[in-house]
N, C-alpha and C. Protein backbone atom coordinates (compact mmCIF):
# COMPACT_ATOMS: atom_id res chain seq x y z
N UNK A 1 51.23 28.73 235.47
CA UNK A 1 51.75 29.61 234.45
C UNK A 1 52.25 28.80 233.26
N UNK A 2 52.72 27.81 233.31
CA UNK A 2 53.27 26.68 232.12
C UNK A 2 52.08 26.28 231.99
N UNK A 3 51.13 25.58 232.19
CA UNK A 3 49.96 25.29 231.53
C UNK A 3 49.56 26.53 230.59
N UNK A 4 49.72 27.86 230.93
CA UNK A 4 48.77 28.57 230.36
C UNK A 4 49.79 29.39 229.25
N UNK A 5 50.92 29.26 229.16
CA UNK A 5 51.86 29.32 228.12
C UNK A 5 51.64 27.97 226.96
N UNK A 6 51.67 26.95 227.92
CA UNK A 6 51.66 25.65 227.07
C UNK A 6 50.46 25.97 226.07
N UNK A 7 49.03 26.04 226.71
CA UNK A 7 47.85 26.16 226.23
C UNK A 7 47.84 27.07 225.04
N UNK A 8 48.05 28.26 225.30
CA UNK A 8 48.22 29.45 224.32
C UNK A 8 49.26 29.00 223.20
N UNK A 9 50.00 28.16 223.23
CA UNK A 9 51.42 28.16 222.44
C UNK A 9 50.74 27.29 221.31
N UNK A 10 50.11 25.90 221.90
CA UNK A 10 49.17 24.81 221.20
C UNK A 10 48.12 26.26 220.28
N UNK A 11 47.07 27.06 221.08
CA UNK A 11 46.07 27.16 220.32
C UNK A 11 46.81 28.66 219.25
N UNK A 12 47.83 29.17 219.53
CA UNK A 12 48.39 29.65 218.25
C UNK A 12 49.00 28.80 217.14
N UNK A 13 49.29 27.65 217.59
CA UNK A 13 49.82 26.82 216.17
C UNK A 13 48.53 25.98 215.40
N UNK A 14 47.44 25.64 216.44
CA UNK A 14 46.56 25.16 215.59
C UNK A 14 45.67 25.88 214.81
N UNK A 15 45.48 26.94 215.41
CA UNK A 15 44.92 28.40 214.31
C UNK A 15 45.21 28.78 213.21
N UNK A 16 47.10 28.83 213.29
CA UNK A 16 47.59 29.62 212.31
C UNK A 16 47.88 28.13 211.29
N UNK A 17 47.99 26.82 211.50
CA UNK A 17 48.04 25.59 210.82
C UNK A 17 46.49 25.15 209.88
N UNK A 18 45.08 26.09 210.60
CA UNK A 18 44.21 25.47 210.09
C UNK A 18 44.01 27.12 209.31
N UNK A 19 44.48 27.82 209.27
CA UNK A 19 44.08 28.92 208.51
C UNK A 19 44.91 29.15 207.11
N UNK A 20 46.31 28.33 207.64
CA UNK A 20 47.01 27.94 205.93
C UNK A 20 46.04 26.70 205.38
N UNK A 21 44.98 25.59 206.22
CA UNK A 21 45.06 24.73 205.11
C UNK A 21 43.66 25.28 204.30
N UNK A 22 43.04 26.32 204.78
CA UNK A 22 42.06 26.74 204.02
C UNK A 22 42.86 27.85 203.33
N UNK A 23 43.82 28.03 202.88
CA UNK A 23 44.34 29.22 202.55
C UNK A 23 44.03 28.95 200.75
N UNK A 24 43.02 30.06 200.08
CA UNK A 24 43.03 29.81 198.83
C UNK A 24 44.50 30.42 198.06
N UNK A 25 45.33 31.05 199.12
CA UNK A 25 46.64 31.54 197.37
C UNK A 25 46.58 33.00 197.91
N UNK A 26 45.10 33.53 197.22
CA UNK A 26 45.15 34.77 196.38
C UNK A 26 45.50 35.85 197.92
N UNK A 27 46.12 36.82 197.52
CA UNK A 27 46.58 38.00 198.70
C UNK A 27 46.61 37.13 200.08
N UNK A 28 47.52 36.34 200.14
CA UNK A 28 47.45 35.77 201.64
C UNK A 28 49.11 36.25 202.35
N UNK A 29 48.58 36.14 203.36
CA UNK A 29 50.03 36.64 204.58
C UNK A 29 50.96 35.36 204.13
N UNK A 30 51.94 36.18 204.34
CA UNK A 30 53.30 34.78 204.56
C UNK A 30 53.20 34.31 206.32
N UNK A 31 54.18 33.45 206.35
CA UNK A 31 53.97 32.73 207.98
C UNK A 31 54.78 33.81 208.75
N UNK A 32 55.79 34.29 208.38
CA UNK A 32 56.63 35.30 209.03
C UNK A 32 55.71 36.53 209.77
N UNK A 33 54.55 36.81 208.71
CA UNK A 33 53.99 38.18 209.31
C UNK A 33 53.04 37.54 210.54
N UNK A 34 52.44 36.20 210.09
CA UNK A 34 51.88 35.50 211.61
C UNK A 34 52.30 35.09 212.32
N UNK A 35 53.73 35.09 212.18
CA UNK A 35 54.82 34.85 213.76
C UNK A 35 54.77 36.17 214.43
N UNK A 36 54.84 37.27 213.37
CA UNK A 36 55.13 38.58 213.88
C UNK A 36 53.92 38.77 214.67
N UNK A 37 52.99 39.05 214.21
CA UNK A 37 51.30 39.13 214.88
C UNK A 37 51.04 38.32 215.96
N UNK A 38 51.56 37.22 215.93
CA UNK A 38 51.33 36.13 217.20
C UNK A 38 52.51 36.87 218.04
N UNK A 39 53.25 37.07 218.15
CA UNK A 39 54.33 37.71 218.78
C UNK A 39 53.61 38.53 219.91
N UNK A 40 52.95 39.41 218.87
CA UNK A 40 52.79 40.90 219.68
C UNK A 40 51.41 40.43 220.55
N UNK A 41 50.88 39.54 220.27
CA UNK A 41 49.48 39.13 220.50
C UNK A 41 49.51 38.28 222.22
N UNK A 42 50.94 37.53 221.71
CA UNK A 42 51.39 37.06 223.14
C UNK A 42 52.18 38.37 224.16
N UNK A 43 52.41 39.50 223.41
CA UNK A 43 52.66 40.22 224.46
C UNK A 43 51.40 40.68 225.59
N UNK A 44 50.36 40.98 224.61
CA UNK A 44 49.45 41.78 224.81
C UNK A 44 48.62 40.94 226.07
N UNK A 45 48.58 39.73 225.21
CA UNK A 45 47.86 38.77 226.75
C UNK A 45 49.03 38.42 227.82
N UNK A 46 50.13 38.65 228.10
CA UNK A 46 50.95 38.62 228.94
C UNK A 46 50.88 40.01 230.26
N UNK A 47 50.64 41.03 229.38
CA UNK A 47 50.27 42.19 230.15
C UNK A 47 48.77 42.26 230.63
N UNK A 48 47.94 41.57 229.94
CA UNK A 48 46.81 41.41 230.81
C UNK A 48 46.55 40.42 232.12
N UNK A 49 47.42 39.83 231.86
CA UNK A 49 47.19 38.66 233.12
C UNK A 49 47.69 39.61 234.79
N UNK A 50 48.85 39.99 234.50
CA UNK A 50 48.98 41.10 236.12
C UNK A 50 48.00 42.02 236.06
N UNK A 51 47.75 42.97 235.18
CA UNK A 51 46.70 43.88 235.05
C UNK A 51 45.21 43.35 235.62
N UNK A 52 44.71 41.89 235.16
CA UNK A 52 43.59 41.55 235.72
C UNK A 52 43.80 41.15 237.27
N UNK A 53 45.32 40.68 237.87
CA UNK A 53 45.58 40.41 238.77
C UNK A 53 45.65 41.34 239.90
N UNK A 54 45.91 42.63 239.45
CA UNK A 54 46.05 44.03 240.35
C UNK A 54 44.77 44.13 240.62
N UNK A 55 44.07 44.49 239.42
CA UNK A 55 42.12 44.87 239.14
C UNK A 55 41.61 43.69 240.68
N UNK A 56 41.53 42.21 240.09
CA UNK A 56 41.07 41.80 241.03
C UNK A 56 41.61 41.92 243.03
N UNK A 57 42.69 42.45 242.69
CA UNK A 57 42.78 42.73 244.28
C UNK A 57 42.69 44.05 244.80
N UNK A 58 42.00 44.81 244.02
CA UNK A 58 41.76 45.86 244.11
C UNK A 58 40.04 46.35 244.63
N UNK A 59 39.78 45.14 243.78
CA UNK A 59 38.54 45.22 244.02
C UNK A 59 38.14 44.74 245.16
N UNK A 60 39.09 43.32 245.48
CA UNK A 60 39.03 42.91 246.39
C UNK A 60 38.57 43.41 248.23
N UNK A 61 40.31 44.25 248.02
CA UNK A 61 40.07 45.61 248.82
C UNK A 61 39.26 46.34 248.92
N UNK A 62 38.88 46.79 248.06
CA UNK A 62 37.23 47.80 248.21
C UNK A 62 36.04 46.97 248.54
N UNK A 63 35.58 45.83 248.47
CA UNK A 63 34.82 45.27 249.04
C UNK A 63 34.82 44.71 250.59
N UNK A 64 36.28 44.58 250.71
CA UNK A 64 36.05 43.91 252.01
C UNK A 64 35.62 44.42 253.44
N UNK A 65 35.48 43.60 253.96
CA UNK A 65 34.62 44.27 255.37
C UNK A 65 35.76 44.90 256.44
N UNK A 66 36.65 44.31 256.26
CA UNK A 66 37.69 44.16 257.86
C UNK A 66 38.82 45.54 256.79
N UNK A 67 38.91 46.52 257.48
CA UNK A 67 39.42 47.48 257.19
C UNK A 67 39.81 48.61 258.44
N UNK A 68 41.34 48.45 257.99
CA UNK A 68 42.65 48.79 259.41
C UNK A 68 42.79 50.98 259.15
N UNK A 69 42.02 51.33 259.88
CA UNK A 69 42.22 52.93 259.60
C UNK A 69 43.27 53.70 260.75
N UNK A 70 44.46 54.15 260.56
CA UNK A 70 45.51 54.54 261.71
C UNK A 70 45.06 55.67 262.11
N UNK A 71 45.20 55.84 263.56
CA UNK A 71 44.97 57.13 263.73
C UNK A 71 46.07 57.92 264.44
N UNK A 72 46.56 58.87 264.43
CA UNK A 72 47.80 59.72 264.79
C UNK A 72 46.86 59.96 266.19
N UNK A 73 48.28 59.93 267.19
CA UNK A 73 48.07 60.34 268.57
C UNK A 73 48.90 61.89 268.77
């Protein structure tokens, strides 16, 4: 989980660092509104990581062979 915070943290600063140095001026964002945007952006992939984590054991479950059915006596 720290690698993949670490990772994400690096490739939002080198994005938003190489997109000011091409920045011509004219109608451009301030850095504040791309903290804000990176913000919400790290929420969004934060909620996908359990979400893909449920999905895959879900699926999991539905595929597998060995399956426990109770039966009332």
């Amino acid at each position: 989980m720290k690698n993949t915070l670490r990772n994400t943290l690096i490739a939002l600063i080198t994005f938003t660092s190489s997109a000011y140095a091409a920045d011509s001026g004219a109608g451009s964002g301030s850095l504040l509104l791309s903290l804000f945007i990176g913000f919400f952006a790290l929420i969004v992939v934060f909620q996908l990581v359990p979400a893909v984590i449920l999905f895959v054991g879900m699926a999991k479950g539905l595929v597998s062979k060995d399956s426990k059915v109770e039966t009332s006596n």
